[in-house]
N, C-alpha and C. Protein backbone atom coordinates (compact mmCIF):
# COMPACT_ATOMS: atom_id res chain seq x y z
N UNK A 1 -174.40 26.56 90.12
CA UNK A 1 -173.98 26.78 88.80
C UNK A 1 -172.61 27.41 88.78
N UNK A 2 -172.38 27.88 89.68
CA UNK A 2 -170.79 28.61 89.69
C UNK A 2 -170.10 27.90 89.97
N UNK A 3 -170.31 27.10 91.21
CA UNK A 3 -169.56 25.72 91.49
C UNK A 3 -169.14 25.32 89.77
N UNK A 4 -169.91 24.79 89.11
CA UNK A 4 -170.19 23.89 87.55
C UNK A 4 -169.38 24.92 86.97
N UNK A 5 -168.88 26.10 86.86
CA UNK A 5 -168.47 26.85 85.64
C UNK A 5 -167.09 26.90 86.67
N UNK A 6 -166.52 26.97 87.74
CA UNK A 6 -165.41 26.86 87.77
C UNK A 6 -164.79 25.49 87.96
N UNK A 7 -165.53 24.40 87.89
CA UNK A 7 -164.92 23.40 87.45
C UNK A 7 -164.75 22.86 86.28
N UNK A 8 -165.65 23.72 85.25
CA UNK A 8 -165.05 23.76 83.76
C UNK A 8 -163.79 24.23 83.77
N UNK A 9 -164.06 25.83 84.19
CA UNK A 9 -162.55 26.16 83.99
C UNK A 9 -161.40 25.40 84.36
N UNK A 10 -161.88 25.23 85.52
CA UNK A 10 -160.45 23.91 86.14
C UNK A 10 -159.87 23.21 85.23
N UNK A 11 -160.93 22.49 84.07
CA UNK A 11 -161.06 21.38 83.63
C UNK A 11 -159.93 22.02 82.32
N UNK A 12 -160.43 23.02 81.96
CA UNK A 12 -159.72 23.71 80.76
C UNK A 12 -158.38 23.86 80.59
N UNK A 13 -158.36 24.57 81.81
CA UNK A 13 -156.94 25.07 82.55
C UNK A 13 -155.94 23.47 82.63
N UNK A 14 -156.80 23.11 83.13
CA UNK A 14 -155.77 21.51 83.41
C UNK A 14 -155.75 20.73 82.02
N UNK A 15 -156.37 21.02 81.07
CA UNK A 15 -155.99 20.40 79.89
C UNK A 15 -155.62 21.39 78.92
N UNK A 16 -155.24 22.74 79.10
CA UNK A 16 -154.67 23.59 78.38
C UNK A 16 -153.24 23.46 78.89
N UNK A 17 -152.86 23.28 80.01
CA UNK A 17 -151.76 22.70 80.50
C UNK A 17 -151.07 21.59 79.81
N UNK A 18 -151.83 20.39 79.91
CA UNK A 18 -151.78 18.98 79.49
C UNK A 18 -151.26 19.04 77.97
N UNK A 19 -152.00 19.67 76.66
CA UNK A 19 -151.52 19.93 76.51
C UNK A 19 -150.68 20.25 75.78
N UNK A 20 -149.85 21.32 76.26
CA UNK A 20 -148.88 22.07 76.12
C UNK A 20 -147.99 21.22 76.49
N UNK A 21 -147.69 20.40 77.49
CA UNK A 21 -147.10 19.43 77.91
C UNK A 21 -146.63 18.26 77.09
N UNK A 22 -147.97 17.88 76.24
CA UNK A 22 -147.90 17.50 75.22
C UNK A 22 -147.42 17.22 74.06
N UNK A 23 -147.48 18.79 73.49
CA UNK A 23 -146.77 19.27 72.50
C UNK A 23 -144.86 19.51 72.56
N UNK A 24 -144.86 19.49 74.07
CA UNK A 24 -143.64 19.88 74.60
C UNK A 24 -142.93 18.43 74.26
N UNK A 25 -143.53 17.62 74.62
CA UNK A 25 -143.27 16.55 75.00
C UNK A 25 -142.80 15.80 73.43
N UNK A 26 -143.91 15.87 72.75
CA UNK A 26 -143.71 15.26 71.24
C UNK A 26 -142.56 15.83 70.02
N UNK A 27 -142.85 17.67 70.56
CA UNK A 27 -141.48 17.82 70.03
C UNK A 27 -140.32 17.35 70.41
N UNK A 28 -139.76 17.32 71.76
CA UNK A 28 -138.45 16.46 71.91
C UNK A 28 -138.29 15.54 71.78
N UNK A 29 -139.30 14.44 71.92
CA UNK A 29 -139.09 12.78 71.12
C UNK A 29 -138.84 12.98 69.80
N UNK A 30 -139.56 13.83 68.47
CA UNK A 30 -139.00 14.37 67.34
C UNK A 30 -137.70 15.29 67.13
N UNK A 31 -137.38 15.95 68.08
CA UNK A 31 -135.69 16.03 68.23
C UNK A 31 -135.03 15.18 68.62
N UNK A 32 -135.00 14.29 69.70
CA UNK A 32 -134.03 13.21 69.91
C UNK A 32 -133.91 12.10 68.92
N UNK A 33 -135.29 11.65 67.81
CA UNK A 33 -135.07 10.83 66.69
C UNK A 33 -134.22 11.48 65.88
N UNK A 34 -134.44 12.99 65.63
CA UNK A 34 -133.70 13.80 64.57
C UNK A 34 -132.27 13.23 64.48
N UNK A 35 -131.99 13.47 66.12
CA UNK A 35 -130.67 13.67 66.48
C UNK A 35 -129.96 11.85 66.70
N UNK A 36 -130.72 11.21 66.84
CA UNK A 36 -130.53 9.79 66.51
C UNK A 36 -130.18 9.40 65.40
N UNK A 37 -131.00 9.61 64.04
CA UNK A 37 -130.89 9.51 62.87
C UNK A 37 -129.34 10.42 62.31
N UNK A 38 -129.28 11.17 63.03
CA UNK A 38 -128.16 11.95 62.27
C UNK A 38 -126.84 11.12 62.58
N UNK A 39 -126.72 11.01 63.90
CA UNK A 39 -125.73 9.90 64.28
C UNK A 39 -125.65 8.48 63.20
N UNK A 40 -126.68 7.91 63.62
CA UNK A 40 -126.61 6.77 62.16
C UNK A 40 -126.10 7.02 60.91
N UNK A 41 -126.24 8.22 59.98
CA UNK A 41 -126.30 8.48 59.16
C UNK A 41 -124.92 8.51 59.28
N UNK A 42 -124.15 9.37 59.88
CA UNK A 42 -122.76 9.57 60.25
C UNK A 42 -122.07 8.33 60.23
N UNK A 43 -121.94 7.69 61.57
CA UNK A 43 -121.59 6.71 61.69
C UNK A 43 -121.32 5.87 60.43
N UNK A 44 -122.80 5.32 59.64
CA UNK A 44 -122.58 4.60 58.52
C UNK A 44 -121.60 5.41 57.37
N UNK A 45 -121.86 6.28 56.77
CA UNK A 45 -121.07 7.10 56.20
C UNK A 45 -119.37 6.66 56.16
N UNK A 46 -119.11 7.06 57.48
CA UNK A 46 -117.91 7.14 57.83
C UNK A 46 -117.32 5.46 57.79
N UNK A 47 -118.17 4.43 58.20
CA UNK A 47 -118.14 3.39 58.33
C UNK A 47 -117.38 2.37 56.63
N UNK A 48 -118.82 3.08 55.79
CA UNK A 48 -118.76 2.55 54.76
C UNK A 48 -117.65 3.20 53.31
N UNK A 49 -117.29 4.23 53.97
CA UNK A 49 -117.08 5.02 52.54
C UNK A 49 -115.09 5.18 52.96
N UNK A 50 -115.08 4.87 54.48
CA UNK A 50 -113.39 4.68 55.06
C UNK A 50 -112.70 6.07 55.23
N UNK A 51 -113.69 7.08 55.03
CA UNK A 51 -112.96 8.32 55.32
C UNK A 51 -112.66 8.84 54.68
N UNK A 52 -112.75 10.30 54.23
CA UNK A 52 -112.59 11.26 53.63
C UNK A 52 -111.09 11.01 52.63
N UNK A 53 -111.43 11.12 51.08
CA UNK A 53 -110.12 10.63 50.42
C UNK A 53 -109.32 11.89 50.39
N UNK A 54 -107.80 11.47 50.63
CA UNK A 54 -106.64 12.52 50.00
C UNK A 54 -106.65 12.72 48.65
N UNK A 55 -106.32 13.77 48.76
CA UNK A 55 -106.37 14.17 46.68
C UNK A 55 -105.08 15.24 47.49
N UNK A 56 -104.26 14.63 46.43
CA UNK A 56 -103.07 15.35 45.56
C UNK A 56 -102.51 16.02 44.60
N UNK A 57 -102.28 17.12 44.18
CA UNK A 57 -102.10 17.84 43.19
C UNK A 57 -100.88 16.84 42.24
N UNK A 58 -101.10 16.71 40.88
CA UNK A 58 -99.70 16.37 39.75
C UNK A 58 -99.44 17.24 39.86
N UNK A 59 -97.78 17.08 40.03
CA UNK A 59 -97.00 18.07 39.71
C UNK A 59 -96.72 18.73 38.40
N UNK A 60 -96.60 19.83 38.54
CA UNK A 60 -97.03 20.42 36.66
C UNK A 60 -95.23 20.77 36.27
N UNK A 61 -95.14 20.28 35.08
CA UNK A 61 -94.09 20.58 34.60
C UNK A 61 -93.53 21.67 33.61
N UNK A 62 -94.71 22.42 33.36
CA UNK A 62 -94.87 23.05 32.45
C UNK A 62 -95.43 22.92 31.16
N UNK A 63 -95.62 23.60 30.26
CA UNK A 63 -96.21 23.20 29.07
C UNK A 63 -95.68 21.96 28.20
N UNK A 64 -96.50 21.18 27.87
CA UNK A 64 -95.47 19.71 27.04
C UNK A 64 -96.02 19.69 26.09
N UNK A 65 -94.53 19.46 24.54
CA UNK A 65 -94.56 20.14 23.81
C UNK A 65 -94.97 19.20 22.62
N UNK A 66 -95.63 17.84 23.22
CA UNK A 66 -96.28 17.20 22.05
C UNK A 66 -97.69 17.11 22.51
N UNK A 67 -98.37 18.14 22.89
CA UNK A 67 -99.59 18.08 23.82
C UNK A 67 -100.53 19.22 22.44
N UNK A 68 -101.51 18.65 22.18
CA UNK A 68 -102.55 19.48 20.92
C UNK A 68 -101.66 19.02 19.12
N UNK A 69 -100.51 18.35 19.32
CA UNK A 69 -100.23 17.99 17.96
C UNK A 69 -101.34 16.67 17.27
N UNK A 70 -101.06 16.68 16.00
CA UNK A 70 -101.90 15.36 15.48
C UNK A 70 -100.78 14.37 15.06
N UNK A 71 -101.42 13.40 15.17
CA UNK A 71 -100.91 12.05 15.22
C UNK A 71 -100.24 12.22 13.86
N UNK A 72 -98.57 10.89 13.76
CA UNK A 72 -98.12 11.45 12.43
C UNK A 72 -99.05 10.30 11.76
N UNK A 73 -99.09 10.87 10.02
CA UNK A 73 -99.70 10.42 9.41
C UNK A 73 -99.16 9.58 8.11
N UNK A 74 -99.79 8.28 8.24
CA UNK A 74 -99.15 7.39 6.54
C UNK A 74 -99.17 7.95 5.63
N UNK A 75 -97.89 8.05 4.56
CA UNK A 75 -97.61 8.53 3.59
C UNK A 75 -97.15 7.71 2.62
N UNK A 76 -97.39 7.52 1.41
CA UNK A 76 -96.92 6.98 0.72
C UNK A 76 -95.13 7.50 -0.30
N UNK A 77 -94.62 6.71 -0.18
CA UNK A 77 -92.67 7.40 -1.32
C UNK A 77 -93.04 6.45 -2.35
N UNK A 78 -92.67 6.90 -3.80
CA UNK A 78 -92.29 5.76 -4.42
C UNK A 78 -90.99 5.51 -4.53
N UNK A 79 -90.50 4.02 -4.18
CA UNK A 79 -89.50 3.97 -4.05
C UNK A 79 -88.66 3.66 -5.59
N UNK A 80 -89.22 2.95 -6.42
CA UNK A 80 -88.36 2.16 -7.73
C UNK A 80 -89.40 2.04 -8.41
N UNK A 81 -89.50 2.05 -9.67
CA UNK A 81 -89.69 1.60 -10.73
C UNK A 81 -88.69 0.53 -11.34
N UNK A 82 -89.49 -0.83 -11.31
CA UNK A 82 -88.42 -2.00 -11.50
C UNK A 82 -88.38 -2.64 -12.64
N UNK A 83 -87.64 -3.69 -13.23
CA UNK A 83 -87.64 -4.15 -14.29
C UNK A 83 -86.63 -5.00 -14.25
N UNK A 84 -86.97 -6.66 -13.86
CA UNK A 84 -85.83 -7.78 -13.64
C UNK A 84 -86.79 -9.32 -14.28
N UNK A 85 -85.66 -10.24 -14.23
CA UNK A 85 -85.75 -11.41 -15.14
C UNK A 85 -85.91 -12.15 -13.69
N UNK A 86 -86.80 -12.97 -13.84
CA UNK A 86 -86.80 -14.47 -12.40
C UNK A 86 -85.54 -15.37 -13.62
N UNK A 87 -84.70 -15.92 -12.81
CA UNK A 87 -83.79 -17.05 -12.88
C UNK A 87 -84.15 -18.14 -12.26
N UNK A 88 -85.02 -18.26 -11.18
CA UNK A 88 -85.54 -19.56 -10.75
C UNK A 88 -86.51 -20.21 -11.73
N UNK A 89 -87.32 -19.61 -12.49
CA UNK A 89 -88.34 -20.14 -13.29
C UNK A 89 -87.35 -20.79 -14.28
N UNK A 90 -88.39 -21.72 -14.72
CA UNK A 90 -88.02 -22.87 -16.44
C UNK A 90 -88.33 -21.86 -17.25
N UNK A 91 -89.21 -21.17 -17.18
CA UNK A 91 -89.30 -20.47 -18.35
C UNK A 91 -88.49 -18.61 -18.35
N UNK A 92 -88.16 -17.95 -18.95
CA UNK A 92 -87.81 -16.83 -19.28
C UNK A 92 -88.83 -15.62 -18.95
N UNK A 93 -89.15 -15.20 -17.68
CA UNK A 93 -90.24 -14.19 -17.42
C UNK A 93 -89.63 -12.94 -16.70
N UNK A 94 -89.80 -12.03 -17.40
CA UNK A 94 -89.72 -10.71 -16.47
C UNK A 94 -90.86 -9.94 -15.98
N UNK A 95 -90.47 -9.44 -14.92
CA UNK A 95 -91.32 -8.72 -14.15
C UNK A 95 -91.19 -7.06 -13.63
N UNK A 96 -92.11 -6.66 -14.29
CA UNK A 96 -91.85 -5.02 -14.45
C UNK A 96 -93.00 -4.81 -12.79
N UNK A 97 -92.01 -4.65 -11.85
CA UNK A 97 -92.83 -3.49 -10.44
C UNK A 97 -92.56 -2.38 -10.16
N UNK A 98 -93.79 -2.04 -9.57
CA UNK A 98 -93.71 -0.45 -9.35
C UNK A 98 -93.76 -0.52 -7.58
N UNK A 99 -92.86 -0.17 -6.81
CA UNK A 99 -92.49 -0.20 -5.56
C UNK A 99 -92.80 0.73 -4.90
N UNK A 100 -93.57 1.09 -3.59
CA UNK A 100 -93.86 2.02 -3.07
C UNK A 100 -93.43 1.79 -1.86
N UNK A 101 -93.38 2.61 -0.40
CA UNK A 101 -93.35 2.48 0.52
C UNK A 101 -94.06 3.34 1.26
N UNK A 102 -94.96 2.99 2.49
CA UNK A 102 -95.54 3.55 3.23
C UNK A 102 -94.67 4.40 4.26
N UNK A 103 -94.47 5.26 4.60
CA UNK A 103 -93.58 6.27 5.78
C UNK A 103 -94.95 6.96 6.62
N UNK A 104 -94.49 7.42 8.32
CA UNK A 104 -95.05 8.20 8.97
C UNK A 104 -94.81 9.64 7.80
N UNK A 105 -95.50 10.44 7.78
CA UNK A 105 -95.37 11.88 7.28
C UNK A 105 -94.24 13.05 8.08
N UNK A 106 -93.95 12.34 9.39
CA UNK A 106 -92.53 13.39 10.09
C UNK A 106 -91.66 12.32 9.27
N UNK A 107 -91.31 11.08 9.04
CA UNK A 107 -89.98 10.62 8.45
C UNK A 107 -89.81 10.86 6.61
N UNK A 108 -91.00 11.55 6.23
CA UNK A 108 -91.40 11.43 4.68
C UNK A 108 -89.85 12.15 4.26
N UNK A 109 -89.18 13.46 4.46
CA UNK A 109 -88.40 13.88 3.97
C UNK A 109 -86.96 13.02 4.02
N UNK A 110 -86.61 12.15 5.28
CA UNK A 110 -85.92 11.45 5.67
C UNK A 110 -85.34 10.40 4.21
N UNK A 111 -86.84 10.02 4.05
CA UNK A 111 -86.62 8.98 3.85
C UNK A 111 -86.30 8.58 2.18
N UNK A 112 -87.00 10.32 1.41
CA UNK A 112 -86.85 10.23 0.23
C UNK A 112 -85.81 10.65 0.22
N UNK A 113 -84.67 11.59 0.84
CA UNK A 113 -83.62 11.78 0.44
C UNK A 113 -82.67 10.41 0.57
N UNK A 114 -82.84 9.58 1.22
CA UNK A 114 -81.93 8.15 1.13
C UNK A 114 -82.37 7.84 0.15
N UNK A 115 -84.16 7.82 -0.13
CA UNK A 115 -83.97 6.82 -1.69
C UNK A 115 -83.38 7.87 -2.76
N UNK A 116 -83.42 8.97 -2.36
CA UNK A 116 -82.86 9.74 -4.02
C UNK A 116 -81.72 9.50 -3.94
N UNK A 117 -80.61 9.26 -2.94
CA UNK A 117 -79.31 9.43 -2.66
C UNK A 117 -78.23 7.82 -2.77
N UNK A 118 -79.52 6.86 -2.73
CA UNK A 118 -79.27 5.45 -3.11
C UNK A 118 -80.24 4.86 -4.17
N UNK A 119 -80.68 5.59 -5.43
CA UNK A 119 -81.78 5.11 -5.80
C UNK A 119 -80.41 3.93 -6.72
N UNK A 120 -79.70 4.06 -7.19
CA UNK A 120 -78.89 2.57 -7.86
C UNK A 120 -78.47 1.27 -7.07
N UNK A 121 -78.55 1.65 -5.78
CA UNK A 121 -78.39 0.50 -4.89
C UNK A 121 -79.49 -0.37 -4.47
N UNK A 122 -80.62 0.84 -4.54
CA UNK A 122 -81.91 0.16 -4.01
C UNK A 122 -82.45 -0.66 -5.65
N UNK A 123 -82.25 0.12 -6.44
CA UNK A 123 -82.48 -0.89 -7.16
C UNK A 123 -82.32 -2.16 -7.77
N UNK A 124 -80.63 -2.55 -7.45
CA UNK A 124 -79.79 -3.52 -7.35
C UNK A 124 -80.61 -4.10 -6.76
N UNK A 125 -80.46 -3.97 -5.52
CA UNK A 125 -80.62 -4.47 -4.30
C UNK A 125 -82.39 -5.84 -4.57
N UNK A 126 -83.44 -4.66 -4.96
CA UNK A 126 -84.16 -5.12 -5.32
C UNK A 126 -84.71 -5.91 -6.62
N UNK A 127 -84.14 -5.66 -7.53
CA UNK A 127 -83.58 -6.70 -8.65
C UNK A 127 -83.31 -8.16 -8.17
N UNK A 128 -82.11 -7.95 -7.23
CA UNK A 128 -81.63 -9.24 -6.84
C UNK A 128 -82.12 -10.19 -6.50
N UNK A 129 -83.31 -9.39 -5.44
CA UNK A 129 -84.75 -10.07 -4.60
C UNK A 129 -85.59 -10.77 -5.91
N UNK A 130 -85.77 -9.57 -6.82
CA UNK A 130 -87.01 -10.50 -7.85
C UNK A 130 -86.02 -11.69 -8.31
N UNK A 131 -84.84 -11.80 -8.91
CA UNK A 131 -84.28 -12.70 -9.42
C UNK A 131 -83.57 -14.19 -8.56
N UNK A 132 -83.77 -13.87 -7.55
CA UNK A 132 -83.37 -15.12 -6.66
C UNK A 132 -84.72 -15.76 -6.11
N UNK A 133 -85.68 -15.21 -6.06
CA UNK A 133 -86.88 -15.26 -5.79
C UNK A 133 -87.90 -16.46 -6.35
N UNK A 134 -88.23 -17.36 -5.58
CA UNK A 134 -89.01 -18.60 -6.21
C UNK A 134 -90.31 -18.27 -6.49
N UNK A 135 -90.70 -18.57 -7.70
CA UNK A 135 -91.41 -18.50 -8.69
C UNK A 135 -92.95 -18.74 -7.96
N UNK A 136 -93.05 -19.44 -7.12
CA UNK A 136 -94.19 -18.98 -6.16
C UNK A 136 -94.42 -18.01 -5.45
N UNK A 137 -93.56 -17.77 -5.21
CA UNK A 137 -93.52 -15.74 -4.51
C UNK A 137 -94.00 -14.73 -5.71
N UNK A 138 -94.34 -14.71 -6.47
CA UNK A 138 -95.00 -14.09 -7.37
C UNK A 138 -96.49 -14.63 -7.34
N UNK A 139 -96.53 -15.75 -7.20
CA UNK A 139 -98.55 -16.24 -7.55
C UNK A 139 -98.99 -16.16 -5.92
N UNK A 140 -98.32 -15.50 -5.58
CA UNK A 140 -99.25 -14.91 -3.92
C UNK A 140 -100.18 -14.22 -4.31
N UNK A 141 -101.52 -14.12 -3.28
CA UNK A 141 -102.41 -13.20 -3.94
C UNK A 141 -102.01 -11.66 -3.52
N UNK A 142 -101.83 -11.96 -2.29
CA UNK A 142 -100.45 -10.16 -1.74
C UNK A 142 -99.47 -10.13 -1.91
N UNK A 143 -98.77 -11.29 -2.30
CA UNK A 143 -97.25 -10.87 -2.37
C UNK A 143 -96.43 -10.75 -1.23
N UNK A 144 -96.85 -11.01 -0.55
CA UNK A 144 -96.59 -11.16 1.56
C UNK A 144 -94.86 -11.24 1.16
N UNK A 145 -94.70 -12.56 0.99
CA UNK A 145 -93.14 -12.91 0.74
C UNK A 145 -92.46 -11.46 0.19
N UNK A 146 -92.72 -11.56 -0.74
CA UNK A 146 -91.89 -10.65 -2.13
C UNK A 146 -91.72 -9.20 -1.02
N UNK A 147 -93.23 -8.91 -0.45
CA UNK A 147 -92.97 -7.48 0.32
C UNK A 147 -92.15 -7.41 1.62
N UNK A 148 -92.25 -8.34 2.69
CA UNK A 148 -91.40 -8.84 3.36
C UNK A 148 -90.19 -8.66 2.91
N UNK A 149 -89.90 -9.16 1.97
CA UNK A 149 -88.13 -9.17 1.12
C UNK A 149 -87.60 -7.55 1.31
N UNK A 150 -88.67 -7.50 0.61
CA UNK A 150 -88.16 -5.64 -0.04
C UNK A 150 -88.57 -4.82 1.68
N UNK A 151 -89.13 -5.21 2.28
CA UNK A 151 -89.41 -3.88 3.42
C UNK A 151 -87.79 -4.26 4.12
N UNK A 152 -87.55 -5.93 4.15
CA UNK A 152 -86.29 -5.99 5.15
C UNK A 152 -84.62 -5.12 4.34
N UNK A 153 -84.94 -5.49 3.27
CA UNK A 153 -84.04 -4.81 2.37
C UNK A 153 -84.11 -3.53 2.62
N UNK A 154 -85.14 -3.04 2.35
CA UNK A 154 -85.27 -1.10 2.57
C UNK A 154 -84.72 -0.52 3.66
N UNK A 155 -85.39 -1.18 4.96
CA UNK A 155 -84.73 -1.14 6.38
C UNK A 155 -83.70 -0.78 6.13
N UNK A 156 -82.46 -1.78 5.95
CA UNK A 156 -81.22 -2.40 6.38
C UNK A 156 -81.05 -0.42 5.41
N UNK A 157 -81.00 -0.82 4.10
CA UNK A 157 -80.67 0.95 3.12
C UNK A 157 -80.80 2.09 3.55
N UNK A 158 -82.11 2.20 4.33
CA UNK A 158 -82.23 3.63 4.91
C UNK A 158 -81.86 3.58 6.36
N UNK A 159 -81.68 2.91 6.89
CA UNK A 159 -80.55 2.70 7.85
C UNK A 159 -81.08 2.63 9.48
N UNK A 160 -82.74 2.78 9.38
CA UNK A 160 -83.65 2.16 10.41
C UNK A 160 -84.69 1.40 9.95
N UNK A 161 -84.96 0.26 10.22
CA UNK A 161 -85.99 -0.39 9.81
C UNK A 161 -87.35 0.08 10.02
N UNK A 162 -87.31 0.70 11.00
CA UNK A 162 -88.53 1.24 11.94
C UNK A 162 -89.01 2.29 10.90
N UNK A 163 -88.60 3.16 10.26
CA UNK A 163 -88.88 4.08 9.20
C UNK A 163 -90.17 3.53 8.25
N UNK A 164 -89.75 2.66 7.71
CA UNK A 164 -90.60 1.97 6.69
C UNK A 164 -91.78 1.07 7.12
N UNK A 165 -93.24 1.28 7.30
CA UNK A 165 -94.17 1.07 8.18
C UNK A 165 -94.41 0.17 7.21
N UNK A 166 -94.49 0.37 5.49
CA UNK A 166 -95.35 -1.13 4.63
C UNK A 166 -94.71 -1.25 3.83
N UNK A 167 -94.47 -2.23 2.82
CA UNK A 167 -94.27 -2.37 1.20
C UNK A 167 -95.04 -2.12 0.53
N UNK A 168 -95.52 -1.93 -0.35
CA UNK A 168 -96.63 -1.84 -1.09
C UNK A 168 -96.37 -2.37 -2.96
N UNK A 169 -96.33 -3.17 -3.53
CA UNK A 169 -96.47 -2.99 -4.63
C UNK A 169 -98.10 -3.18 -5.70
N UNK A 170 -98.26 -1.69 -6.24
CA UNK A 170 -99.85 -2.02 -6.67
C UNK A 170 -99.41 -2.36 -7.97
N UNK A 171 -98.52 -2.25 -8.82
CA UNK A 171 -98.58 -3.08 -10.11
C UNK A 171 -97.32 -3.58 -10.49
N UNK A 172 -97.63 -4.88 -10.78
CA UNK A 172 -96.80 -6.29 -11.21
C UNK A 172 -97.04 -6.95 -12.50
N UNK A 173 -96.19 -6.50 -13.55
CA UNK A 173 -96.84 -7.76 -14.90
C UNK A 173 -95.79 -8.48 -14.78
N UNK A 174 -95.88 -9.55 -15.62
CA UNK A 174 -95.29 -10.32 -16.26
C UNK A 174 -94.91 -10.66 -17.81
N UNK A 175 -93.89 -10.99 -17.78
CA UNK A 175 -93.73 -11.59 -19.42
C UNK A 175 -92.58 -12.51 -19.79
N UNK A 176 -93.51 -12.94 -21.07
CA UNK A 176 -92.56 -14.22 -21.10
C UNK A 176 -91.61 -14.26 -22.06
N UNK A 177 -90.54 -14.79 -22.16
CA UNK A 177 -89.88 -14.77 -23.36
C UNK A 177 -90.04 -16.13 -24.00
């Protein structure tokens, strides 16, 4: 029986060994995958993505001084109050308009002091337009032509075209003689 109990122990001993051996063993195959996988991971990384990007600072110039303003804004001028005869028509018709013009709101002061400062020219000017003006340029349903006329006219008067963003006329009668 002692024989039998130290060849248990043997038996123990040699598989308390085993194992440990074991365990020894399984952890470093689970470190060398670790360490496998990490490589891959790398590798692809580096592979796919081309390497770490440069980033560059903008150079700062200091504060810029149209930076938090609001956009300029449409304004309406009136430009004329009109009152002219068509000469192209057969018949005898005048046409009483009321002329407006659209401006950005930074050119608004600009632009009324030219019309206050030419309001007899601009009105000429625009007179001339209704009276040379073919009698179909009035039965537009906008008036496209007629405003066209008067924005190129206005231009040329206030002495940039670029100033004057629309024409506008909202009332037009007629009459006949």
């Amino acid at each position: 029986m002692a024989d039998e109990k130290k060849a248990e122990a043997a038996v123990e001993q040699s598989s308390g060994k085993s194992s440990k051996k074991k365990t020894l063993a399984m952890g470093g195959a689970l470190l060398g995958i670790m360490a496998a996988e990490a490589l891959v991971v790398v590798f692809v990384v580096k592979h796919f993505t081309g390497g770490p990007a440069t980033a560059e600072a903008a150079p700062s110039h200091g504060i810029v001084a149209t930076e938090g303003e609001k956009k300029p804004r449409e304004v309406e001028v009136e430009v004329v109050r009109l009152r002219a005869q068509n000469e192209r028509s057969q018949r005898h018709i005048t046409y009483d308009l009321v002329v407006f013009a659209s401006v950005l709101d930074t050119n608004k002061e600009k632009v009324e002091e030219v019309l206050q400062r030419r309001k007899n020219t601009i009105q000429d000017r625009l007179s001339r337009i209704v009276r040379a003006a073919e009698p179909e340029r009035f039965s537009e349903p906008d008036l496209r032509s007629l405003r066209k006329l008067f924005e190129a006219e206005l231009g040329q008067l206030v002495g940039d075209e670029g100033l004057i963003q629309e024409v506008l006329i909202p009332t037009i009668t007629s009459s006949e003689y």
